[in-house]
Protein backbone atom coordinates (compact mmCIF):
# COMPACT_ATOMS: atom_id res chain seq x y z
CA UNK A 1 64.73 14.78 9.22
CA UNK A 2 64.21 16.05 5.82
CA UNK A 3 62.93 19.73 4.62
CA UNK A 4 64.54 22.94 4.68
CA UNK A 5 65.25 22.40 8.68
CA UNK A 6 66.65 18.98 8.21
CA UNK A 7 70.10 19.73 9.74
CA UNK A 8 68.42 20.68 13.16
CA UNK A 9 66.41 17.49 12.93
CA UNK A 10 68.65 15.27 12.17
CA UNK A 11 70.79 16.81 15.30
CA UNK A 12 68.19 16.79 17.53
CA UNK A 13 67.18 13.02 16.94
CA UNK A 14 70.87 12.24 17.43
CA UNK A 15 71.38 13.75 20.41
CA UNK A 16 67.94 12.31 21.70
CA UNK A 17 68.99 9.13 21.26
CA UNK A 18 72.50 9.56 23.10
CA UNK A 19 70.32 10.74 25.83
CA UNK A 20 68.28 8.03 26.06
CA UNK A 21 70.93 5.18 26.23
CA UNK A 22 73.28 7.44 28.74
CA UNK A 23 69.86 7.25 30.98
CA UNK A 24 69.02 3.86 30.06
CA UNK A 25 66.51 2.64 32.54
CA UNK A 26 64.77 4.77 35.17
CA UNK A 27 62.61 4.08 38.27
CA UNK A 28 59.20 6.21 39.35
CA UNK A 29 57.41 5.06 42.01
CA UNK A 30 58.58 0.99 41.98
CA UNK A 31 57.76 0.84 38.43
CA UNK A 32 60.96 0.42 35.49
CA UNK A 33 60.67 2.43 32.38
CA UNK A 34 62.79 3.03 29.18
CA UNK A 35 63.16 5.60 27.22
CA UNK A 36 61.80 5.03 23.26
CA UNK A 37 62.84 7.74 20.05
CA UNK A 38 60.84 6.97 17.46
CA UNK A 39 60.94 9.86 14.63
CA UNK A 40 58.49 11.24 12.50
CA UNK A 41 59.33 13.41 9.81
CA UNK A 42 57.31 16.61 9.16
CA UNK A 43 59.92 18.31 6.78
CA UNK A 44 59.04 21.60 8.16
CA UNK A 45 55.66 21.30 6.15
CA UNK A 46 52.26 22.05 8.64
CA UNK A 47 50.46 19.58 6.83
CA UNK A 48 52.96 17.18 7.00
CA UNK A 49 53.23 17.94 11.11
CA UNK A 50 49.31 17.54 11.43
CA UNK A 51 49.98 14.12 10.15
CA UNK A 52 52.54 13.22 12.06
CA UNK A 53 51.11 14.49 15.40
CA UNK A 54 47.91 12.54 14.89
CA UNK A 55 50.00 9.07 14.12
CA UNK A 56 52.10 9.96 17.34
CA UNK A 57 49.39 10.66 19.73
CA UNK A 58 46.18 8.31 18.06
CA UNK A 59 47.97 5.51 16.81
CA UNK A 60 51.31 5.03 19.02
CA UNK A 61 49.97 6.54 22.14
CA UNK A 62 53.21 8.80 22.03
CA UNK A 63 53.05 11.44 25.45
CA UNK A 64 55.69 13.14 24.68
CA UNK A 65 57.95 15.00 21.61
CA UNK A 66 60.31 17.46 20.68
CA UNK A 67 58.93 18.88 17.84
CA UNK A 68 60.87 20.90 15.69
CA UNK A 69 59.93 24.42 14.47
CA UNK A 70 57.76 27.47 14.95
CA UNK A 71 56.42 27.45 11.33
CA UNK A 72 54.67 23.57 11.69
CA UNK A 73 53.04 24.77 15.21
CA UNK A 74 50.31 26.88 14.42
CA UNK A 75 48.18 24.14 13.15
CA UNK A 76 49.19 21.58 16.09
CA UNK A 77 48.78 23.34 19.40
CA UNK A 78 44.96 22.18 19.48
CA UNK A 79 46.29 18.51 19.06
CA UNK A 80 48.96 19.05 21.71
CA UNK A 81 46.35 20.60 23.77
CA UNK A 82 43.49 18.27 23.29
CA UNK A 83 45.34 15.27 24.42
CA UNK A 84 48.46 16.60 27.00
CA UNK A 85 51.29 16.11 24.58
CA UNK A 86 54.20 17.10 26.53
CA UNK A 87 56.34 18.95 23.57
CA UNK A 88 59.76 20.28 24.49
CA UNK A 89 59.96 22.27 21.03
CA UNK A 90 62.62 24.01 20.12
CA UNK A 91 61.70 26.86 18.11
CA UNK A 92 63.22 30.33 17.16
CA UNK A 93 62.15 33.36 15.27
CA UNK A 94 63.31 36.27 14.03
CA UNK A 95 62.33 39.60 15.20
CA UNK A 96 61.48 42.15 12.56
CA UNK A 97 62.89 45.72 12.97
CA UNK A 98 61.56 48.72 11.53
């Protein structure tokens, strides 16, 4: 949302939330559910991520997340692990050549 990848979060978020009002409602097993975007801004800073992971999953009880960037992962993969965060990250990196 802000940071140096702020143009890929911004998109993302956007396109999130056309997603979730083309699917509107859906149905599992009798019950109705909705989806919910609710943003968190790490600006591409691991500290910042750590943060925002914790209020996601201890506070809001937040499941699942696209969260943006191979840089801000290192230091949340054991939060993501510990409690079954279902992240559908998009992340790139460059390949060195020698």
């Amino acid at each position: 949302m802000s940071g140096p990848a702020a143009a890929w979060g911004v998109g993302i978020a956007r396109a999130l939330r056309m997603a979730a009002e083309e699917i509107g409602t859906f149905t599992i097993g009798g019950q109705a559910y909705k989806w919910e975007i609710v943003d968190y801004d790490h600006k591409y800073n691991p500290a910042d991520a750590v943060s925002a992971v914790n209020k996601a999953v201890n506070t809001d009880n937040i499941t699942y997340g696209c969260i943006q960037g191979s840089g801000v992962h290192p230091p949340i993969l054991p939060i993501i692990r510990q409690s079954n965060f279902l992240d559908y990250g998009m992340i790139g990196r460059r390949q060195k050549h020698h």
